[in-house]
C-alpha atoms as a PDB file:
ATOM      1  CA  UNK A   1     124.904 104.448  94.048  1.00  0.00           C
ATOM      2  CA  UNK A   2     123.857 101.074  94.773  1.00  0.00           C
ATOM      3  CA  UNK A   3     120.337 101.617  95.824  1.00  0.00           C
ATOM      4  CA  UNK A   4     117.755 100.169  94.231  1.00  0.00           C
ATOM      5  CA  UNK A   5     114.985 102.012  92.909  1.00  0.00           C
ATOM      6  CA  UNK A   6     112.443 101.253  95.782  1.00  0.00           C
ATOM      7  CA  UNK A   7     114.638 102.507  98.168  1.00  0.00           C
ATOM      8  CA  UNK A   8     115.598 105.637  96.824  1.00  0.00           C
ATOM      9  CA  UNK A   9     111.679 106.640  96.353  1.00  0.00           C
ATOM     10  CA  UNK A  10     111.369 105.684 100.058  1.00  0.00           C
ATOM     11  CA  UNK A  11     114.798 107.647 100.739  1.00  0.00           C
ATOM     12  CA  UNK A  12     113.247 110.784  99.517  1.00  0.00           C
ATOM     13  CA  UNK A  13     109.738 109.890 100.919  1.00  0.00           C
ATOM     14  CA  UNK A  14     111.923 110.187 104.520  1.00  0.00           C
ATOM     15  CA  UNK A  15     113.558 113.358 103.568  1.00  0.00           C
ATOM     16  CA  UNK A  16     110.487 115.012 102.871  1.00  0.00           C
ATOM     17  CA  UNK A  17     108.494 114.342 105.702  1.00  0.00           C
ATOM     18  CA  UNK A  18     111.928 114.756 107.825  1.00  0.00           C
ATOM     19  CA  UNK A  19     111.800 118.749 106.460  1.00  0.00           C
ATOM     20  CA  UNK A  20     108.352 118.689 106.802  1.00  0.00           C
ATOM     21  CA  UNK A  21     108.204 117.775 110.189  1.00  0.00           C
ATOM     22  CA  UNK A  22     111.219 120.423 111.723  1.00  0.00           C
ATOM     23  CA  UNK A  23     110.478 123.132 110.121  1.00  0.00           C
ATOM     24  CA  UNK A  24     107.802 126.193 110.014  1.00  0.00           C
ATOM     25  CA  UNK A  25     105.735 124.455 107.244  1.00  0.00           C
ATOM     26  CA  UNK A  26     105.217 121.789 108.875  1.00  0.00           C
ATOM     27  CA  UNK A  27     103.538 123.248 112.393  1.00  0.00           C
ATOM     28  CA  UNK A  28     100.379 121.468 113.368  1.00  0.00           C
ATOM     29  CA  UNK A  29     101.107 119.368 110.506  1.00  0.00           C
ATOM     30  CA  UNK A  30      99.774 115.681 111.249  1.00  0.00           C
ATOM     31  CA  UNK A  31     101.692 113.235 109.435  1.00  0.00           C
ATOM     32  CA  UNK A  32      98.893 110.594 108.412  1.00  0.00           C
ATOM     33  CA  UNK A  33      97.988 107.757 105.577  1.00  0.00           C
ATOM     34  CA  UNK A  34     100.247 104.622 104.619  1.00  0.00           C
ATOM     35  CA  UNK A  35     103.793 106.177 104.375  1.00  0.00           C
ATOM     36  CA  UNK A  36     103.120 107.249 108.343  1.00  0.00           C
ATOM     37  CA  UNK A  37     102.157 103.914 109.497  1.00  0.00           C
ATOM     38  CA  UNK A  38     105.661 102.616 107.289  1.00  0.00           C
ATOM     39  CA  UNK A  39     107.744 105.367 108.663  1.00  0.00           C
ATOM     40  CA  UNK A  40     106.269 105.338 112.474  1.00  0.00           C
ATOM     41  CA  UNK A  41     104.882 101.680 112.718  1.00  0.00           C
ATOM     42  CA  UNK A  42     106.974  99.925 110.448  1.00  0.00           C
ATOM     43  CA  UNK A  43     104.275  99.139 107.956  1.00  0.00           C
ATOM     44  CA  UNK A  44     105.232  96.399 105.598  1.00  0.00           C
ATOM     45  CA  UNK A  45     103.895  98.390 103.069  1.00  0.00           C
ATOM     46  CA  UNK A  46     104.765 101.219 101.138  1.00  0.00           C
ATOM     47  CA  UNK A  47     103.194 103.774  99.883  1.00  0.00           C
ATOM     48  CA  UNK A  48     102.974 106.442  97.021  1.00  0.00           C
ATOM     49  CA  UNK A  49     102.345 109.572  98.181  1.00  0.00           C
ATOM     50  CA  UNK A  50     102.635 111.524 101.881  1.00  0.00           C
ATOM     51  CA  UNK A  51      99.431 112.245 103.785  1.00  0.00           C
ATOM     52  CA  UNK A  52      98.767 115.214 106.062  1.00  0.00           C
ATOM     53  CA  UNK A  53      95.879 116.127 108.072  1.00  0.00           C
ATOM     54  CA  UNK A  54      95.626 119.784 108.414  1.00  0.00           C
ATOM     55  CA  UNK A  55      92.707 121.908 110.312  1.00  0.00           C
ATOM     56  CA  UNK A  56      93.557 125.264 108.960  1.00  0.00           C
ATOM     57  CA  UNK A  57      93.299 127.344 105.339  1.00  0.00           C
ATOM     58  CA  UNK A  58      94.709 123.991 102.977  1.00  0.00           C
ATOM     59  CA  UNK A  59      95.081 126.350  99.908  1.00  0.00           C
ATOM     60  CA  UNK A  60      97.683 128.359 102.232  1.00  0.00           C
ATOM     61  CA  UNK A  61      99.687 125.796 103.856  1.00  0.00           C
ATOM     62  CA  UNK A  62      99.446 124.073 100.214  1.00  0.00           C
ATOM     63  CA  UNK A  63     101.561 127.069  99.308  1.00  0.00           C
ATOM     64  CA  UNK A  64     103.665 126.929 102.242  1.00  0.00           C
ATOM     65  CA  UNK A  65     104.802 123.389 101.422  1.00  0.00           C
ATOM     66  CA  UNK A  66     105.204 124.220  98.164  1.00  0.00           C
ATOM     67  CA  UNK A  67     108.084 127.390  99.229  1.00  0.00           C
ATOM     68  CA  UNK A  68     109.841 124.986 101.404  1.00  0.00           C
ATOM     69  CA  UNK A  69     110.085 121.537  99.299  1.00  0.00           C
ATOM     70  CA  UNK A  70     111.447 124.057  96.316  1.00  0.00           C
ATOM     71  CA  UNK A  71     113.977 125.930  98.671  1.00  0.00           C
ATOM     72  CA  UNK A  72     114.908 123.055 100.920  1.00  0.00           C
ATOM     73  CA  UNK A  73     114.192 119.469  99.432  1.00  0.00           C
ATOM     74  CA  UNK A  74     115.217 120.358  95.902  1.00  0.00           C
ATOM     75  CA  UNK A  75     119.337 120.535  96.586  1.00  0.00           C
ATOM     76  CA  UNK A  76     118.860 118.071  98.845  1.00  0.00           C
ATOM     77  CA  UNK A  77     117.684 115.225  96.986  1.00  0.00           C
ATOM     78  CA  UNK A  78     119.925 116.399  93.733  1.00  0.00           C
ATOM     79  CA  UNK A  79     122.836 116.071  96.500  1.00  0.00           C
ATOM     80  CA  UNK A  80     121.366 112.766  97.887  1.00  0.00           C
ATOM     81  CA  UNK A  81     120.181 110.803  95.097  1.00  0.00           C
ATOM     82  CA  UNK A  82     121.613 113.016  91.687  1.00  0.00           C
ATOM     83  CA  UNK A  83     117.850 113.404  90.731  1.00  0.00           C
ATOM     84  CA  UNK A  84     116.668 116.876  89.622  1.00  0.00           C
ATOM     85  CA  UNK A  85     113.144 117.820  90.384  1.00  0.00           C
ATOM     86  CA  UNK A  86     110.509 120.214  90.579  1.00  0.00           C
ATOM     87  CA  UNK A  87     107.710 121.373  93.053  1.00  0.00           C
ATOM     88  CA  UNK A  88     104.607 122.848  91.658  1.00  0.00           C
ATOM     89  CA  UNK A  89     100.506 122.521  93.392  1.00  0.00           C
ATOM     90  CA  UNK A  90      99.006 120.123  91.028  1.00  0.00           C
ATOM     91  CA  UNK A  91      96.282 120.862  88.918  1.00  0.00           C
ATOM     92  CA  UNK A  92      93.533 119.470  87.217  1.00  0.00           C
ATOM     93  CA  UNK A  93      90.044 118.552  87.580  1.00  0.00           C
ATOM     94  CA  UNK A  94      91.493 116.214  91.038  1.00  0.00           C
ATOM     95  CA  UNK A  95      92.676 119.691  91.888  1.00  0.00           C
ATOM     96  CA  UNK A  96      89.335 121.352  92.756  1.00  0.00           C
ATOM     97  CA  UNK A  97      88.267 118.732  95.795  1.00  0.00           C
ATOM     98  CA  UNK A  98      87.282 121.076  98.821  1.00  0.00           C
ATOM     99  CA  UNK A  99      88.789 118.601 100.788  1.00  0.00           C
ATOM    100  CA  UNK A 100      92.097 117.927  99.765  1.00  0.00           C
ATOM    101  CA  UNK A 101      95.007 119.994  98.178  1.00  0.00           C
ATOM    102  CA  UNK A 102      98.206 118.292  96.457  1.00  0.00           C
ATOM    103  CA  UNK A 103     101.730 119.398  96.016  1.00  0.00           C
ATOM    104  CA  UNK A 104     103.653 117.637  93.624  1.00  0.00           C
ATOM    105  CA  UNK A 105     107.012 116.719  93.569  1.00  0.00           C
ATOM    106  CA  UNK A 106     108.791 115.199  90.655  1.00  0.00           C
ATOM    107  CA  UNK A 107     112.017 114.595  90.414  1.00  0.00           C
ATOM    108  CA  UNK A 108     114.250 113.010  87.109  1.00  0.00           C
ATOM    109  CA  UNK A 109     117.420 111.685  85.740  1.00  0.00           C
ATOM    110  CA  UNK A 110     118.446 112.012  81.941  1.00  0.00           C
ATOM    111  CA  UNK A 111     120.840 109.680  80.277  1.00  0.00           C
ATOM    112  CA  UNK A 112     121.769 106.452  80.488  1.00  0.00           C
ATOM    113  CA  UNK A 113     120.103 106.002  83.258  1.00  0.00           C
ATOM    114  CA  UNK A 114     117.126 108.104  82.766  1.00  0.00           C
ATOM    115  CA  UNK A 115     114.255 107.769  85.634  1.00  0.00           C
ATOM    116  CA  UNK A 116     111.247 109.832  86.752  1.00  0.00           C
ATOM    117  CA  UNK A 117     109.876 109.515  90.354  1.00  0.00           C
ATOM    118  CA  UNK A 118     106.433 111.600  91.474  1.00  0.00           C
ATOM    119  CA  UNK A 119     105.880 112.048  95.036  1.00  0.00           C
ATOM    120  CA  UNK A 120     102.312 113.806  95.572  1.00  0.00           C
ATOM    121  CA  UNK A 121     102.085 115.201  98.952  1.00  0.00           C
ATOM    122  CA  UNK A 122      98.666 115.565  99.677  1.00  0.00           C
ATOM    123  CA  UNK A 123      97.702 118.241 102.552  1.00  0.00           C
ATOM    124  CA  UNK A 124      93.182 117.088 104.073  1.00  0.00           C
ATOM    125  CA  UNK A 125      91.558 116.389 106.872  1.00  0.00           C
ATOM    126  CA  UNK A 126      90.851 113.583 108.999  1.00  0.00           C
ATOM    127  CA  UNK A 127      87.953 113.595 111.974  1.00  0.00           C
ATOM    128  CA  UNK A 128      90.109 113.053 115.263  1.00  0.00           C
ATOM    129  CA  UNK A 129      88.500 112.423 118.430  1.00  0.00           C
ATOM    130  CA  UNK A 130      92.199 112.124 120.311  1.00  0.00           C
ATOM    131  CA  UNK A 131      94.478 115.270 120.776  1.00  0.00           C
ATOM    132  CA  UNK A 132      97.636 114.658 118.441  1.00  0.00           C
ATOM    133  CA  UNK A 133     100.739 112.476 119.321  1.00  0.00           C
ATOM    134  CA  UNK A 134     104.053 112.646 119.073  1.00  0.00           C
ATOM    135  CA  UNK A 135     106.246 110.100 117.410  1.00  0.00           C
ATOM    136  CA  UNK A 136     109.959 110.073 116.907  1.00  0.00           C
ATOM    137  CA  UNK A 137     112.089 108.118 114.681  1.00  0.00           C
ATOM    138  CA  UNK A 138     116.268 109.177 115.062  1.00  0.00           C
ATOM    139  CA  UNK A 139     116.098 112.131 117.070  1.00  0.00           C
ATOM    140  CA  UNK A 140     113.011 113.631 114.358  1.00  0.00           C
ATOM    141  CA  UNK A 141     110.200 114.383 116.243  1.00  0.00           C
ATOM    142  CA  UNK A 142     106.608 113.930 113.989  1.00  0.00           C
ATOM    143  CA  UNK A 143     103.438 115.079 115.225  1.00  0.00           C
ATOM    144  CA  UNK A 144     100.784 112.636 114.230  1.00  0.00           C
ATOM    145  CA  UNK A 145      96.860 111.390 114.934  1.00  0.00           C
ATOM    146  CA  UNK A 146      96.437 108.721 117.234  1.00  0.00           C
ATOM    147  CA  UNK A 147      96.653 105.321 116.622  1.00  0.00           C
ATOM    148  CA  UNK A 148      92.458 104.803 117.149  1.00  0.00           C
ATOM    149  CA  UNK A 149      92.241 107.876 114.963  1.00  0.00           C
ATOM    150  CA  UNK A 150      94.113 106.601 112.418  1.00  0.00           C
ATOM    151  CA  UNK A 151      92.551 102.765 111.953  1.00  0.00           C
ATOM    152  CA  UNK A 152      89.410 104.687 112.080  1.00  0.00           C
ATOM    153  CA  UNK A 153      89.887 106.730 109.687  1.00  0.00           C
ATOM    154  CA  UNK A 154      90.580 103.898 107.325  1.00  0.00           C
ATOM    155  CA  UNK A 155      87.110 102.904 107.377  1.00  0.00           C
ATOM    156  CA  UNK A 156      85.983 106.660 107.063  1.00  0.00           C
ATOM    157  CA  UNK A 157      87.931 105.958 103.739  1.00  0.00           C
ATOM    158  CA  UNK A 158      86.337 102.816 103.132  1.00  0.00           C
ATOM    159  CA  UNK A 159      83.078 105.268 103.006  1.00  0.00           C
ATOM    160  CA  UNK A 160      84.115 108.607 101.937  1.00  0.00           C
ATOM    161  CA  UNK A 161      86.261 108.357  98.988  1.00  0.00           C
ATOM    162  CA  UNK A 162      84.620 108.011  95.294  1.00  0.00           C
ATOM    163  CA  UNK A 163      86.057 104.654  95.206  1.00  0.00           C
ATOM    164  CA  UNK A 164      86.984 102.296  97.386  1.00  0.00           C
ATOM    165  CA  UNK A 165      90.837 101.685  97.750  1.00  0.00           C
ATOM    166  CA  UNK A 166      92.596  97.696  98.311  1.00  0.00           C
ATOM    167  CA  UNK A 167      94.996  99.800 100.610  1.00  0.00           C
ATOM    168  CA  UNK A 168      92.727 100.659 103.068  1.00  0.00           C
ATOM    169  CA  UNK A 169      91.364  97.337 103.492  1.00  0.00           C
ATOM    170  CA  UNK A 170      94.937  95.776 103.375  1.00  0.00           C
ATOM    171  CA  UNK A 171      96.230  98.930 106.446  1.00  0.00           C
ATOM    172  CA  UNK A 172      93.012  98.107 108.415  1.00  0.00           C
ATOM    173  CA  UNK A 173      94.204  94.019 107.765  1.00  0.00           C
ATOM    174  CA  UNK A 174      97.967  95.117 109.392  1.00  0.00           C
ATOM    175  CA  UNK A 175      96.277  97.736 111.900  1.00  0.00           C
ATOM    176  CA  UNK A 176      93.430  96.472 113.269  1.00  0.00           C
ATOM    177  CA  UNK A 177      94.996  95.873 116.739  1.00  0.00           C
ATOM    178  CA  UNK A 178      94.669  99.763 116.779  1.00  0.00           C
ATOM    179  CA  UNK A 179      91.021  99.820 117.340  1.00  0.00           C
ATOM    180  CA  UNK A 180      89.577 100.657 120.812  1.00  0.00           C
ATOM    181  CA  UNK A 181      86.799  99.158 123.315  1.00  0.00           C
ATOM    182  CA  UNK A 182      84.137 102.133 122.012  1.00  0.00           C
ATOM    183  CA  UNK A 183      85.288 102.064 118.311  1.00  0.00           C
ATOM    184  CA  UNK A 184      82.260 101.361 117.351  1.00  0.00           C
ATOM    185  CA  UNK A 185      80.595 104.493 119.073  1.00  0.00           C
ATOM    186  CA  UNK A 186      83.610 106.579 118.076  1.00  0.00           C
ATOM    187  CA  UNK A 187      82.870 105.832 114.670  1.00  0.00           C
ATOM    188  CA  UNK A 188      79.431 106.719 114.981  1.00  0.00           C
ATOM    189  CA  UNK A 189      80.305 110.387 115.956  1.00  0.00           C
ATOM    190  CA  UNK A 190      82.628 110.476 113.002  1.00  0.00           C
ATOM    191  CA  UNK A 191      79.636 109.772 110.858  1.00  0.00           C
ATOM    192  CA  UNK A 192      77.671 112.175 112.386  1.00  0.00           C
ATOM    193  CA  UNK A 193      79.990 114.669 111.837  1.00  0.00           C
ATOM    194  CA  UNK A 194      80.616 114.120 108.466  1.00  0.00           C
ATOM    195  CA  UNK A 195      77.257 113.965 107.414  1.00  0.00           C
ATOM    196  CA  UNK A 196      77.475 109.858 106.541  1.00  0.00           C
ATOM    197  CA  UNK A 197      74.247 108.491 106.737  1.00  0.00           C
ATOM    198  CA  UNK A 198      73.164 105.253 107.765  1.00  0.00           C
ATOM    199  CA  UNK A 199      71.849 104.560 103.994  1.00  0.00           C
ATOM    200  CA  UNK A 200      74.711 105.075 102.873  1.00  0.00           C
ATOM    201  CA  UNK A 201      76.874 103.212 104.509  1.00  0.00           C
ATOM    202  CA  UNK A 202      74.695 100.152 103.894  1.00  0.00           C
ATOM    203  CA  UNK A 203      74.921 100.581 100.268  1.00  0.00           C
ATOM    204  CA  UNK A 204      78.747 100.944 100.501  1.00  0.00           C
ATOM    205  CA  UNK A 205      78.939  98.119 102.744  1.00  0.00           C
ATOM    206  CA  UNK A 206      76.498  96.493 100.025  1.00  0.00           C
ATOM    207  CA  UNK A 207      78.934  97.311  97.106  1.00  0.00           C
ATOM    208  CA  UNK A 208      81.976  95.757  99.203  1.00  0.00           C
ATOM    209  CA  UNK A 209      80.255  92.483  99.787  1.00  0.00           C
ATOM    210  CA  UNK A 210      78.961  92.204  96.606  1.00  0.00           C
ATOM    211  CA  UNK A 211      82.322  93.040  94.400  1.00  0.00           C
ATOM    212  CA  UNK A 212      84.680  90.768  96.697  1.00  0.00           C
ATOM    213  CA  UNK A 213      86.059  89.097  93.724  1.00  0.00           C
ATOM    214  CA  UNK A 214      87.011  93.040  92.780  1.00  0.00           C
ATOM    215  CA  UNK A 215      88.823  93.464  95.737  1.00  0.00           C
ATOM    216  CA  UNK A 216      89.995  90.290  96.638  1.00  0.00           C
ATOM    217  CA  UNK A 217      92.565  90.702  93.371  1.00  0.00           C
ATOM    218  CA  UNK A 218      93.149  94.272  94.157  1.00  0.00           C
ATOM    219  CA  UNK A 219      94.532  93.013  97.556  1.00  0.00           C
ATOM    220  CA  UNK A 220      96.948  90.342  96.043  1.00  0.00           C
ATOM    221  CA  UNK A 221      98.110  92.664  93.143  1.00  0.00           C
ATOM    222  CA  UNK A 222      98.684  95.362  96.130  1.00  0.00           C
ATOM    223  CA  UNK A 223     100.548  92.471  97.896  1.00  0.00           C
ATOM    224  CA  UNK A 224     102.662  91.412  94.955  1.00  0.00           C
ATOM    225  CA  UNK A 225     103.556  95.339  94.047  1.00  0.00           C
ATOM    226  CA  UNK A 226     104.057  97.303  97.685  1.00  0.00           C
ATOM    227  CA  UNK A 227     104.494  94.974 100.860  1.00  0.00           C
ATOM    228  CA  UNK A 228     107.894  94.011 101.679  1.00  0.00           C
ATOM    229  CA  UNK A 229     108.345  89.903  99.823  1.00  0.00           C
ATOM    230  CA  UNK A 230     109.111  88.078 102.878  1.00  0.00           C
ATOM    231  CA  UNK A 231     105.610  89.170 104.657  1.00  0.00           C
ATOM    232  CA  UNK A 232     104.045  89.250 101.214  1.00  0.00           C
ATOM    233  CA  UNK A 233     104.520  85.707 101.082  1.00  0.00           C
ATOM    234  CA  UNK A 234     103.769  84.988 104.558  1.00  0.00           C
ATOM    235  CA  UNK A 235     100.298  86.260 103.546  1.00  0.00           C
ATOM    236  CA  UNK A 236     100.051  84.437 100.741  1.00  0.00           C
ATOM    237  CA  UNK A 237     100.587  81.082 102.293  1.00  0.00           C
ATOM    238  CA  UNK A 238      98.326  82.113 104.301  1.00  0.00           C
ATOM    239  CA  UNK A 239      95.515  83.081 101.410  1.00  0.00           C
ATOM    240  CA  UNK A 240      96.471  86.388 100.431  1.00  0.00           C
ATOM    241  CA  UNK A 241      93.234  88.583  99.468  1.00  0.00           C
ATOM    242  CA  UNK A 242      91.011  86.416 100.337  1.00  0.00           C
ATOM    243  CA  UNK A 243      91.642  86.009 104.071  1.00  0.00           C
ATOM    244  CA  UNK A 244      92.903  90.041 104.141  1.00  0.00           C
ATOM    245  CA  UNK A 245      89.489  90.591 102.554  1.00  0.00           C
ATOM    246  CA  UNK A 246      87.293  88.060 105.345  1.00  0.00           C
ATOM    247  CA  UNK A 247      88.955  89.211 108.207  1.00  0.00           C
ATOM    248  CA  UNK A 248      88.286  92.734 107.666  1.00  0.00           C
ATOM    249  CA  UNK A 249      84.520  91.910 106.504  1.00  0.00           C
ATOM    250  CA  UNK A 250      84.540  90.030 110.156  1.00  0.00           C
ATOM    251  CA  UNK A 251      85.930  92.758 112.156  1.00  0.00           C
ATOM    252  CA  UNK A 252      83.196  95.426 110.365  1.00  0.00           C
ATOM    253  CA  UNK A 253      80.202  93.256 111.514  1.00  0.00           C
ATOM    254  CA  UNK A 254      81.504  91.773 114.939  1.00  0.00           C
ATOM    255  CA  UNK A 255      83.849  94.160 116.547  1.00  0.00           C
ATOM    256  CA  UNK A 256      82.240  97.674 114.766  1.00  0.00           C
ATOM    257  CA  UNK A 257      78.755  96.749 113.988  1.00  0.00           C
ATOM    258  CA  UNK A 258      78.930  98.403 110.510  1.00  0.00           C
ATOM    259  CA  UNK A 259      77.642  95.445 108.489  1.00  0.00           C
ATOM    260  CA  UNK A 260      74.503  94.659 109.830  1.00  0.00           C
ATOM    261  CA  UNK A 261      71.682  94.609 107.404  1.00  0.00           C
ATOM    262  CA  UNK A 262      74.025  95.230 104.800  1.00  0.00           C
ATOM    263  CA  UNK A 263      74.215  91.882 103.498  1.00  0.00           C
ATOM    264  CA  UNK A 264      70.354  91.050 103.467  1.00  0.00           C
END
């Protein structure tokens, strides 16, 4: 087997959401996050985990994906790659968000060559304004958010989560060509709906500004470790974090109107 490493994580990444995606499980399914913009929009970078927006009961199709990753992906990948593996919902405090449920898969290799690989697959919701998409990539058809509801929910994320992920600045960086003439309006519904208030997306926006240094190295470290070299290093000639970092800051005050006030 001649693969390296990377690629056989990325080789099982596009097995899963291949099974995912034609059979049962995997109805209604929307195939989100960074591994959908790598598989469907040739992202130059990866990603660690598989993303799915689902609008139904997440504690039963958690379940669901659990039953068909054990039945279906298990052989597969022992056949594929000569990894063993297992397929269990994870647990732990992480485990109890309301919003999002995880199945992980892990798979492993003993001797010589011994090697561990964990591929969460993480089953939430996104707000989508758009009806679904369809995307196919050799012959597999994927059902998917569109593009506008995907680069917006990137700055949902920059937002919503606990704390504030490099990635998503870094996918709204590569994706930003995604956004649409009423973004900025869209977004403001999306708020609304999530119960995001104005105050506190000023203090969030506050908190970016004010830790750029933070994220400016969380960027390049994301660069060096998960984008492809050749376009890592086209970024980097180009000034890495720092320009990733201002150009997103830019397109939040003059395209979506987020920043104002926030920097006062």
């Amino acid at each position: 087997m001649n693969e390296t490493r990377s690629e056989t994580v990325e080789g099982i990444q596009k097995l899963t959401a291949g099974l995912i995606a034609i059979n049962p499980a995997g109805h209604k399914l929307y195939l989100i996050g960074g591994f959908r913009y790598r598989l469907l929009s040739h992202s130059c970078r990866t990603s660690l985990d598989i993303d799915y927006h689902w609008d139904g009961n997440l504690d039963g199709k958690q379940m669901e994906i659990v039953d068909l990753l054990q039945s279906k992906l298990l052989p597969e990948v022992k056949r594929r790659f000569g990894y063993d593996g297992t397929v269990c919902p994870a647990s732990g405090p992480d485990a109890d968000s309301p919003f999002v449920r995880t199945v992980l898969a892990a798979f492993y290799r003993t001797g010589a060559r011994a090697d561990r690989i964990e591929l969460p697959v993480e089953i939430t919701r996104i707000t989508c304004l758009d009806k679904p998409v369809v995307r196919t990539v050799a012959g597999t058809v994927y059902l998917t958010a569109s593009d506008a509801d995907m680069v917006e929910s990137k700055i949902i994320a920059l937002f919503n989560r606990g704390f504030l992920e490099a990635r998503d600045i870094l996918d709204l960086f590569l994706f930003q060509d995604s956004f649409v003439a009423d973004s900025a309006q869209r977004l403001r519904t999306k708020f609304i709906r999530l119960q995001i208030s104005s105050a506190a997306v000023t203090d969030r926006c506050g908190r970016l500004l004010k830790n750029r240094v933070v994220h400016v190295r969380a960027i390049d470290a994301i660069l060096d470790d998960q984008v492809d070299a050749a376009v890592a290093a086209t970024l980097m000639a180009a000034g890495g974090g720092n320009m990733i970092f201002d150009t997103v800051v830019a397109l939040l005050g003059d395209k979506l109107e987020i920043l104002r006030g926030a920097a006062s």
